[in-house]
Protein backbone atom coordinates (compact mmCIF):
# COMPACT_ATOMS: atom_id res chain seq x y z
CA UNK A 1 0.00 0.00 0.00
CA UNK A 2 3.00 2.15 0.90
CA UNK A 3 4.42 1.69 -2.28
CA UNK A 4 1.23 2.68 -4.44
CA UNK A 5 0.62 5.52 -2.69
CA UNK A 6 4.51 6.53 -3.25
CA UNK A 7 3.88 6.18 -6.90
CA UNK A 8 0.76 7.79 -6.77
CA UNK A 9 2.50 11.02 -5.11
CA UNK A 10 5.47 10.98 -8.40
CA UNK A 11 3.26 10.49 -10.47
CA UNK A 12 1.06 13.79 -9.57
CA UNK A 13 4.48 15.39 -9.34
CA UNK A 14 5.53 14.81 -12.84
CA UNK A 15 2.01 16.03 -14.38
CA UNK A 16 3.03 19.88 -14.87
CA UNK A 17 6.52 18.71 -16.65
CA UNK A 18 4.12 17.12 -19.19
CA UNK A 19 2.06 20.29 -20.31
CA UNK A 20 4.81 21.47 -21.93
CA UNK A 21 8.38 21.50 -22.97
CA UNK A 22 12.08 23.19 -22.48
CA UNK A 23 12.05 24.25 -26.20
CA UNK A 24 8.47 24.91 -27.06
CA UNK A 25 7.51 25.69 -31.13
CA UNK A 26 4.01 26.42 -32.23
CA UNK A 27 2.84 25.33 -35.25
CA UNK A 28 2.58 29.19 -36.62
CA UNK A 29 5.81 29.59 -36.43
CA UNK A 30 7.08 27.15 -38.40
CA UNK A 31 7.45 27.06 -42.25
CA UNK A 32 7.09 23.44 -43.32
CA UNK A 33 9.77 22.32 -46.30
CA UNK A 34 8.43 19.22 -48.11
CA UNK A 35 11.37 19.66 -51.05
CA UNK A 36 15.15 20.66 -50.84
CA UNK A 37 17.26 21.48 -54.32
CA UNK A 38 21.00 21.29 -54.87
CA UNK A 39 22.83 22.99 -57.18
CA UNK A 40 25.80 24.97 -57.94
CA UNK A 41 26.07 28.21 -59.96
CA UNK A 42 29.19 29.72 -62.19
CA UNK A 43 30.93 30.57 -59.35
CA UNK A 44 30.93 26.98 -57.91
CA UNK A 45 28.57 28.58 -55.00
CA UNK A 46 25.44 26.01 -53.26
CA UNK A 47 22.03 27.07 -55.11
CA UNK A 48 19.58 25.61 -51.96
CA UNK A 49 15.99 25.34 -53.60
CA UNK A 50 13.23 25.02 -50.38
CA UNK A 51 9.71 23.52 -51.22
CA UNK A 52 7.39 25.39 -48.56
CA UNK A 53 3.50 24.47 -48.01
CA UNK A 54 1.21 27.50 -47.77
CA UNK A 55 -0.73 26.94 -44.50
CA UNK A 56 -3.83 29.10 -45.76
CA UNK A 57 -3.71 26.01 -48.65
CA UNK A 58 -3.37 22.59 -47.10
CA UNK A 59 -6.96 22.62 -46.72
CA UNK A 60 -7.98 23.61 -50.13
CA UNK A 61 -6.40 25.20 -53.13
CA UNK A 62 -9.43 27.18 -54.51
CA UNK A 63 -9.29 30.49 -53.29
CA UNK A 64 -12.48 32.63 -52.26
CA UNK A 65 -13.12 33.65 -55.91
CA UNK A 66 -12.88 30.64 -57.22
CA UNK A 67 -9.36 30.92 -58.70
CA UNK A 68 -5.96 28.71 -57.84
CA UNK A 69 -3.85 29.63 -55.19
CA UNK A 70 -0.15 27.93 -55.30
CA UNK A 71 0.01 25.29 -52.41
CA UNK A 72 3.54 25.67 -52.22
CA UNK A 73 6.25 28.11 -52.48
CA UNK A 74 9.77 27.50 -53.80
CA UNK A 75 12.51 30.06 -52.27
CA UNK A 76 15.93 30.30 -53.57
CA UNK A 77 19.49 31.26 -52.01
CA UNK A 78 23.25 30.95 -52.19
CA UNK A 79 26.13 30.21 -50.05
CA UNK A 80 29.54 28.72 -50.28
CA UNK A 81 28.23 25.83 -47.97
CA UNK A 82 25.00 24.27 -47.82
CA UNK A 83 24.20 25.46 -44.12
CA UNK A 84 24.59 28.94 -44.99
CA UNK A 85 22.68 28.87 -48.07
CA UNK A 86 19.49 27.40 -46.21
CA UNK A 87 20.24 30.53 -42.75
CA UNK A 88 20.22 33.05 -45.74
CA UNK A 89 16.88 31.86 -46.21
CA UNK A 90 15.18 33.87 -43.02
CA UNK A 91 15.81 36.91 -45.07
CA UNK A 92 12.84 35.99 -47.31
CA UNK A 93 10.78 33.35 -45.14
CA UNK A 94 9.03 34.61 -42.11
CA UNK A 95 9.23 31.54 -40.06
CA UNK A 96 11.56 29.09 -39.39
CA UNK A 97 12.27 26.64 -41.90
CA UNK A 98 11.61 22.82 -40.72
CA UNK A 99 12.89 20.27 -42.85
CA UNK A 100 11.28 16.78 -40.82
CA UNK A 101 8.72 16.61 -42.96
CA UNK A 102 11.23 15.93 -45.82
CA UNK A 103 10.00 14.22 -48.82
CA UNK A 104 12.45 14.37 -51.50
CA UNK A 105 16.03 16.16 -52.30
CA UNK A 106 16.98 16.76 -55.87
CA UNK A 107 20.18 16.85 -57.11
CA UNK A 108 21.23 19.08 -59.92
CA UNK A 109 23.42 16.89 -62.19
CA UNK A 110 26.42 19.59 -61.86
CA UNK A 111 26.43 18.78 -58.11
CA UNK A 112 25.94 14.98 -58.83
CA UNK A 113 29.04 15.27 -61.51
CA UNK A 114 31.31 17.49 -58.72
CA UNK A 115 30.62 14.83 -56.08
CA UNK A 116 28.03 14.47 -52.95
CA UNK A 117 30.17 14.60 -49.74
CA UNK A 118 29.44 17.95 -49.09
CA UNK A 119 25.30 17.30 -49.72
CA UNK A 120 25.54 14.36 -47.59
CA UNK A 121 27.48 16.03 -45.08
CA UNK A 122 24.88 18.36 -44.61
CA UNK A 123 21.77 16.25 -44.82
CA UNK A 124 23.28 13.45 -42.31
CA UNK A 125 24.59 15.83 -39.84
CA UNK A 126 20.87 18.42 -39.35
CA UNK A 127 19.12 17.09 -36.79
CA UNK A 128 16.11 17.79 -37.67
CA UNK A 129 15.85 15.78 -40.71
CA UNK A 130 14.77 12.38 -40.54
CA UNK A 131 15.93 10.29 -43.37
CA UNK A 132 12.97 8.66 -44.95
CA UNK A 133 12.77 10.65 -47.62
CA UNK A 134 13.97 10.05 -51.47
CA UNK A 135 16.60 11.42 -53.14
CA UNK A 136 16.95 12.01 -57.08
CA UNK A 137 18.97 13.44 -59.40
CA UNK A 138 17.93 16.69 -62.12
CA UNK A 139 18.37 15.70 -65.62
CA UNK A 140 18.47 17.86 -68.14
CA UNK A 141 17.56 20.82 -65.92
CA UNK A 142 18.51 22.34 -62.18
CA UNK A 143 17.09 21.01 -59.14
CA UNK A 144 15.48 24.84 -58.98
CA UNK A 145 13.49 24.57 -62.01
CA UNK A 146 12.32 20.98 -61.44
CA UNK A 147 10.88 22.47 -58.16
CA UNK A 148 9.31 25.10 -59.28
CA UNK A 149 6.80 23.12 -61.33
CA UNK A 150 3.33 22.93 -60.26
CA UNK A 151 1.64 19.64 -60.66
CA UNK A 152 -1.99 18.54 -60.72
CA UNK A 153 -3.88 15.37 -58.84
CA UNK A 154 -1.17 16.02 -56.29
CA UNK A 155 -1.44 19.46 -55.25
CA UNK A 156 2.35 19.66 -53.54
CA UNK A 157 4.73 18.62 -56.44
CA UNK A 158 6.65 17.26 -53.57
CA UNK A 159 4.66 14.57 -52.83
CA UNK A 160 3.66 13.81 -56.71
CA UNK A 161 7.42 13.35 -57.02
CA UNK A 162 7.38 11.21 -53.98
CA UNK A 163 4.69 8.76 -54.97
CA UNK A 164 5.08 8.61 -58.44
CA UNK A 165 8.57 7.38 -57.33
CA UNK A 166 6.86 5.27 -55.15
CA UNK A 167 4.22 3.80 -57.71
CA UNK A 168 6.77 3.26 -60.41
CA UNK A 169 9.59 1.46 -58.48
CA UNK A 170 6.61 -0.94 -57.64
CA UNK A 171 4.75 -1.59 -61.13
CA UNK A 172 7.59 -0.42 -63.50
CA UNK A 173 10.71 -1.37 -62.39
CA UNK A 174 13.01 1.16 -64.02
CA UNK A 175 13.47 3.62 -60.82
CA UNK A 176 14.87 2.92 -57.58
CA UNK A 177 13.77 4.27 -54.15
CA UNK A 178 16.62 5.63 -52.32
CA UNK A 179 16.89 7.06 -48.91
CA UNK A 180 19.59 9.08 -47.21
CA UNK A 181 20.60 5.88 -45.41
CA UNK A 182 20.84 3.88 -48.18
CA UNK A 183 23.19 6.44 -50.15
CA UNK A 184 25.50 6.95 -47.74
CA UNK A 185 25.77 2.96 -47.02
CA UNK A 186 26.35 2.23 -50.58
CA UNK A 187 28.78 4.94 -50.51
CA UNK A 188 30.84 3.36 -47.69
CA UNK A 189 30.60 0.43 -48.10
CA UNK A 190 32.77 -2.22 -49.99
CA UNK A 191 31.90 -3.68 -53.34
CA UNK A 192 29.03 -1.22 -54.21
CA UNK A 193 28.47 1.78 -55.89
CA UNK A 194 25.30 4.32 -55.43
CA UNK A 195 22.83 4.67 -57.91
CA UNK A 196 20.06 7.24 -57.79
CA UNK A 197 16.97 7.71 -60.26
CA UNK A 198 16.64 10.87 -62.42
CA UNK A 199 14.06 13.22 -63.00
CA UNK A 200 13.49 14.99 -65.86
CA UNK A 201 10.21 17.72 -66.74
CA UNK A 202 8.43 17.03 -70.10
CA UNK A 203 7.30 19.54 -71.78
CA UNK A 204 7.84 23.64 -71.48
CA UNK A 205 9.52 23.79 -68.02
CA UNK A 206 9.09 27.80 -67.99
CA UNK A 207 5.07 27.28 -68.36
CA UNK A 208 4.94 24.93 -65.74
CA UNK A 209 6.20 27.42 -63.04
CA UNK A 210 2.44 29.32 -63.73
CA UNK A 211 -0.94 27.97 -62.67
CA UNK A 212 -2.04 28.20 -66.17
CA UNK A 213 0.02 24.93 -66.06
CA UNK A 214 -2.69 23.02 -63.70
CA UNK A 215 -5.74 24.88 -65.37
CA UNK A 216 -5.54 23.01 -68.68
CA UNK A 217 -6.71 19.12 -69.30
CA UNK A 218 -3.03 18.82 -71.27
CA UNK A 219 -0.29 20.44 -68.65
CA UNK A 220 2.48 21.99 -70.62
CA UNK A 221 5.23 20.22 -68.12
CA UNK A 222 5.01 17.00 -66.38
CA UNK A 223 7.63 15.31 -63.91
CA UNK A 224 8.47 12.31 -65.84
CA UNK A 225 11.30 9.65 -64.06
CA UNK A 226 14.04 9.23 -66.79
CA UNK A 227 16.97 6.78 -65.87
CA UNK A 228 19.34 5.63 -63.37
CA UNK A 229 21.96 7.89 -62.98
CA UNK A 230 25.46 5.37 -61.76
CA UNK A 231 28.32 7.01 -59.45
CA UNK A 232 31.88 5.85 -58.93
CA UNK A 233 32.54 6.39 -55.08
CA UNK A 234 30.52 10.03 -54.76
CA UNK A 235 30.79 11.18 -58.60
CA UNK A 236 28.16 10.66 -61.64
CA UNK A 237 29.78 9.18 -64.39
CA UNK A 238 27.17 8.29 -66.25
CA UNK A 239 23.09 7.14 -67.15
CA UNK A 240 21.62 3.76 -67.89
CA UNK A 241 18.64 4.44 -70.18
CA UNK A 242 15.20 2.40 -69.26
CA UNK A 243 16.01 -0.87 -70.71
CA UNK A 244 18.86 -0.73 -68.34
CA UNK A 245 17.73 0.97 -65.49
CA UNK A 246 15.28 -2.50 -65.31
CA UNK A 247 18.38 -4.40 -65.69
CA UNK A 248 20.13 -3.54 -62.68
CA UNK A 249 16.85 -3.85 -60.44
CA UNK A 250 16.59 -7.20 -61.81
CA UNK A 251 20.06 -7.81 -60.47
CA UNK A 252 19.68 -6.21 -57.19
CA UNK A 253 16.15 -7.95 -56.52
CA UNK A 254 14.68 -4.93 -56.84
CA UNK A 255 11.55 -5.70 -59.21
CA UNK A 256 8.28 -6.16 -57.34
CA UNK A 257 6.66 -6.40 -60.87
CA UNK A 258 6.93 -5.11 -64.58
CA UNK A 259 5.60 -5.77 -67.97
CA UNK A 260 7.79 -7.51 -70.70
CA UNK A 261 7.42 -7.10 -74.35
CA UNK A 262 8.77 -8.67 -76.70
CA UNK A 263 8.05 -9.61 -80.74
CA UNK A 264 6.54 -12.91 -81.84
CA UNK A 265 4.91 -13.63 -85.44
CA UNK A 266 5.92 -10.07 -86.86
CA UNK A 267 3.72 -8.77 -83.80
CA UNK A 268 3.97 -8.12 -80.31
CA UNK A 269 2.96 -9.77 -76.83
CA UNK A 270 3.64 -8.98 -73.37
CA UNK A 271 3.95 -10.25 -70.30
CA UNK A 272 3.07 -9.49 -66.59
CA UNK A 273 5.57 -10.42 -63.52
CA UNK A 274 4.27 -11.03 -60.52
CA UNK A 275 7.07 -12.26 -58.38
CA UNK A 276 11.10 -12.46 -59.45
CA UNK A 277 14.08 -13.85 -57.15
CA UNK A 278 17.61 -12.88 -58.29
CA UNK A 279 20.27 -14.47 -56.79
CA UNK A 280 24.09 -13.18 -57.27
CA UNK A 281 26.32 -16.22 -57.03
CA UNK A 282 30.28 -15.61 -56.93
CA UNK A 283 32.84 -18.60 -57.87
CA UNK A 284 36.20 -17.71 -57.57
CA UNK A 285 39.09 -20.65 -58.23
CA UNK A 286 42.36 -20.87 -58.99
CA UNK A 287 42.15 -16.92 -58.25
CA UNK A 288 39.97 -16.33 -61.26
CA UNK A 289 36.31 -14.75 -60.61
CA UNK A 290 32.94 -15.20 -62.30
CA UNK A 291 29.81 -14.25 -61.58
CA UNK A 292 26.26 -16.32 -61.91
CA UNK A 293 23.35 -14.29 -61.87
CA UNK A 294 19.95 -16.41 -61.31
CA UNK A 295 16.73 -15.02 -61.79
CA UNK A 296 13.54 -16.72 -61.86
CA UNK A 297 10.09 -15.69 -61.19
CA UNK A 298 6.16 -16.22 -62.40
CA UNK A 299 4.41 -13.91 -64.95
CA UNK A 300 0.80 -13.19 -66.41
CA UNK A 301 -0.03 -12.84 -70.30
CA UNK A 302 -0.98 -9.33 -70.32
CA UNK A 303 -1.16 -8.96 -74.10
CA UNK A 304 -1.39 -10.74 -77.65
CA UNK A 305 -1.62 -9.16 -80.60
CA UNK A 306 -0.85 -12.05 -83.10
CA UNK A 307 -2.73 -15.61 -83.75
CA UNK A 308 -1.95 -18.33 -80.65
CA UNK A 309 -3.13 -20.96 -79.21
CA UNK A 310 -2.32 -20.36 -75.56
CA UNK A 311 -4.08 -23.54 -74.55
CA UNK A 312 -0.75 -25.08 -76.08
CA UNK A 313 1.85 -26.18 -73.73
CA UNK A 314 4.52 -25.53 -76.35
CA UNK A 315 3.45 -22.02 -77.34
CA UNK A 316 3.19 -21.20 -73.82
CA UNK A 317 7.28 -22.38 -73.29
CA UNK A 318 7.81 -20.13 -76.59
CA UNK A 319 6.58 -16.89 -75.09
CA UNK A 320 8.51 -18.20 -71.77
CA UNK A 321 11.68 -18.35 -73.95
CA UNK A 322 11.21 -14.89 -74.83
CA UNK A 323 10.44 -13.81 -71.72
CA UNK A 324 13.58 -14.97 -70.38
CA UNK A 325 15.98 -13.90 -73.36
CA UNK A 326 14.42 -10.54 -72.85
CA UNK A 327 15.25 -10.01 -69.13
CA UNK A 328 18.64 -11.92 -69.62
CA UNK A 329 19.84 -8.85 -72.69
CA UNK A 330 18.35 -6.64 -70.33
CA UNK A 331 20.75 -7.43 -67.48
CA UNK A 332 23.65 -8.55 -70.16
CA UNK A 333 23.19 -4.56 -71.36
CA UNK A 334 23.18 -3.56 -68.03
CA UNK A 335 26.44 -5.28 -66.59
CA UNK A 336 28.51 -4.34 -69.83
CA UNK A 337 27.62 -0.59 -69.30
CA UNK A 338 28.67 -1.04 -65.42
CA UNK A 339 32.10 -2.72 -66.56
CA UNK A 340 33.10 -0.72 -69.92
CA UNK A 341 31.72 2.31 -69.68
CA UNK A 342 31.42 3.30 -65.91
CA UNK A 343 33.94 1.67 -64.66
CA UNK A 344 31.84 1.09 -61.15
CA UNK A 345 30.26 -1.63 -59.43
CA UNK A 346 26.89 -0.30 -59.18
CA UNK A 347 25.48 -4.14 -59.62
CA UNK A 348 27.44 -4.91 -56.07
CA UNK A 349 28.90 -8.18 -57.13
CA UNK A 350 32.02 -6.77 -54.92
CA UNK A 351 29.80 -6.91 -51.96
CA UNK A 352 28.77 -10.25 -52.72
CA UNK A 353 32.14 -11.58 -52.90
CA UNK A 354 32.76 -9.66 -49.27
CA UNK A 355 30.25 -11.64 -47.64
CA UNK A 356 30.49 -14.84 -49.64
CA UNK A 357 34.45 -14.88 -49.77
CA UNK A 358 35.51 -12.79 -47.07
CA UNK A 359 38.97 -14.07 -46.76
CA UNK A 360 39.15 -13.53 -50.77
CA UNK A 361 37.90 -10.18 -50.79
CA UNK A 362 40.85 -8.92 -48.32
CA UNK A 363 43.55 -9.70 -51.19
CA UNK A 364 41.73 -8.17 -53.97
CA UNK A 365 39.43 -5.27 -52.72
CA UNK A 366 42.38 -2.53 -53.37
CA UNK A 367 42.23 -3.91 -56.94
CA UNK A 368 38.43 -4.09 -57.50
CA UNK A 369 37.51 -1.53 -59.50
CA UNK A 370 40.05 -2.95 -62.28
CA UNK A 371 39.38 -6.38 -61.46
CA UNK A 372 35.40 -5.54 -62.00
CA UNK A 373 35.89 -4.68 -65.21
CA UNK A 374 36.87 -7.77 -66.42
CA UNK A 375 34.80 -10.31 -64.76
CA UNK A 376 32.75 -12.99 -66.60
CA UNK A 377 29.19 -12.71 -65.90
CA UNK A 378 26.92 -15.72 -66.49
CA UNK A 379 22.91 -14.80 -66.52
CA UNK A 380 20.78 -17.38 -66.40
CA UNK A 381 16.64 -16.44 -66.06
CA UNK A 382 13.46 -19.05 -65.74
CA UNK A 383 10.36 -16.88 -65.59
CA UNK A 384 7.46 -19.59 -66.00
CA UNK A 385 4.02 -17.84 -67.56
CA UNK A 386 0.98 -18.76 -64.54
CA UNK A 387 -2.14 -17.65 -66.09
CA UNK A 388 -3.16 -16.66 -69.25
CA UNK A 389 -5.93 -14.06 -68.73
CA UNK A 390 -9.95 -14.25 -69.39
CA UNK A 391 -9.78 -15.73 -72.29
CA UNK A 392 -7.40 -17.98 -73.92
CA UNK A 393 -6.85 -17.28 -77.33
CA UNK A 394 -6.40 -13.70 -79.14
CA UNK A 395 -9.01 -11.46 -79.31
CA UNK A 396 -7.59 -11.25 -82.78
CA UNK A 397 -8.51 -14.57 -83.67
CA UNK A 398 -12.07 -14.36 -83.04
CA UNK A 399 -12.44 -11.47 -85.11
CA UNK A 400 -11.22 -13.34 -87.64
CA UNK A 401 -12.88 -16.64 -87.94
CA UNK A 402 -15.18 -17.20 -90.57
């Protein structure tokens, strides 16, 4: 009984500290960043680009009259260091800038090519941030003009750029989703190389800063996803196009699901996965290294535009066949770009080796990059084709019976 009513005393005690805090903020006085832009001008000077929500517009973004109010606002300022760009800032925003509510940091492509320490330097070591947010790289444009274009369905072009991101790593398979954390692991770490997706805008960039750009049924600029862009250590040195952006998620077990197309009869079919494994298999003897990459998985017919009998077991292993050669040139692209033309294990088959040959990888990890570059690769894919849609044959073919 003693003890309760101790309890009961600290516990009444403690109440006030509760109402409140040592370093109180109110809502009102915060200005809430949902983007962040990097770039660099002439002078080799940060360009920080912040993404700020309009409080009177998180509700709604039809104004009194009926007309569109912007739900965001991008501000702009310079500094020779990141930190100082962002302080500059409270000249032109009246509250204080709060980056936790983070969704995405572009990268202009001149700050991707001129390396990321000091970007990541900046974004690991403010508190504030929390590091579930995505990070891309600006192609073809600045990080400050892919901000600045307003986007419809999703009101904040933050968060369009977020889940389109989101939606296409998942049903596509040509982007990747990468967080601060996984950046800076693959930039530290042995074996591996960072990769991050680009953004590009389609369209007339300049028109899609106005409203008029989210008043039309057409918008005049659209965020559109547009490669992998490949580093060596914190540098860009380079793009895989589509084809091979799907490659190296294939090799990295990175594809939830996609759609394959390939030619059959002078026509074209396509396919639906549904579930892929890929498994990255070193061998290394007598000192010499290869690499086995497995991948199998199950797909749907999507598509057929051309006279089959699906019902056929044998036509059914045909389409499988070309499933498979497809994904296989896919990654076979893919690994040749990493190897002759980057020069950089973004596939990780260095980290492989770590963990699979640890002893091994001491000898030869001071040599990698050269010893990349040279390693036989061996893909071998087995997708097998599940179901074949509603109906079984072409729609083709009953068009055409007589």
């Amino acid at each position: 009984m003693k003890k309760v009513l101790i309890g009961l005393v600290v516990s009444i005690l403690l109440l006030p500290s509760l109402t409140g805090c040592w370093s109180k903020t109110e809502l009102t006085d915060l200005a809430i960043a949902v983007a962040l832009g990097i770039d660099k001008n002439e002078k080799g000077d940060f360009v920080v680009s912040v993404q700020i929500i309009n409080p009177s517009e998180t509700v709604t973004s039809q104004n009194a009259g009926g007309g569109y109010d912007t739900p965001v606002t991008t501000y702009t300022s310079t500094g020779k260091i990141l930190f100082e760009a962002l302080r500059r800032l409270s000249k032109e925003v009246p509250r204080k800038i709060y980056l936790a509510h983070l969704r995405m940091v572009v990268i202009g492509e001149e700050v991707a090519k001129s390396g990321l320490y000091d970007a990541l330097d900046f974004l690991s070591r403010t508190h504030e941030l929390r590091t579930d947010f995505y990070l891309v790289v600006a192609k073809e444009q600045t990080a400050e003009d892919t901000l600045k274009i307003l986007t419809s369905i999703e009101k904040i072009p933050a968060n369009k750029l977020f889940f389109s991101l989101e939606k296409s790593a998942e049903v596509w398979a040509a982007t990747g989703k990468v967080t601060l954390n996984d950046l800076m692991d693959d930039i530290v770490s042995e074996g591996i190389q960072p990769t991050l997706t680009g953004v590009t805008v389609k369209g007339n960039p300049k028109i899609g800063f106005s409203k008029s750009n989210v008043e039309t049924i057409s918008p005049n600029a659209l965020y559109s996803y547009k490669g992998i862009a490949a580093f060596r250590k914190n540098k860009l040195v380079g793009w895989l196009n589509e084809d091979e952006s799907k490659g190296i998620n294939y090799i990295k077990d990175q594809v939830t699901s996609t759609v394959v197309v390939f030619d059959v009869n002078n026509d074209h079919a396509g396919v639906e996965l549904i579930r892929t494994k890929t498994e990255i298999i070193p061998h290394i003897k007598n000192e010499d290294i290869s690499i086995e990459v497995k991948v199998t998985g199950e797909a749907n017919v999507g598509e057929v535009n051309t006279k089959l009998d699906l019902m056929d077991p044998h036509v059914i292993g045909e389409l499988e066949s070309l499933v498979n050669s497809d994904i296989r040139n896919s990654i076979e692209n893919t690994v040749e770009k990493a190897q002759k033309d980057f020069e950089s294990d973004i596939l990780g088959f260095g980290e492989r080796i770590h963990k699979t040959y640890p002893k091994d990888w001491e000898k030869i990890k001071k040599q990698w990059t050269e010893i990349f570059t040279n390693v036989p690769v061996n893909v071998n894919v087995k997708i097998k084709i599940r179901r074949i849609g509603t109906i079984t044959n072409p729609f083709h073919d009953e068009l055409t019976k007589e």
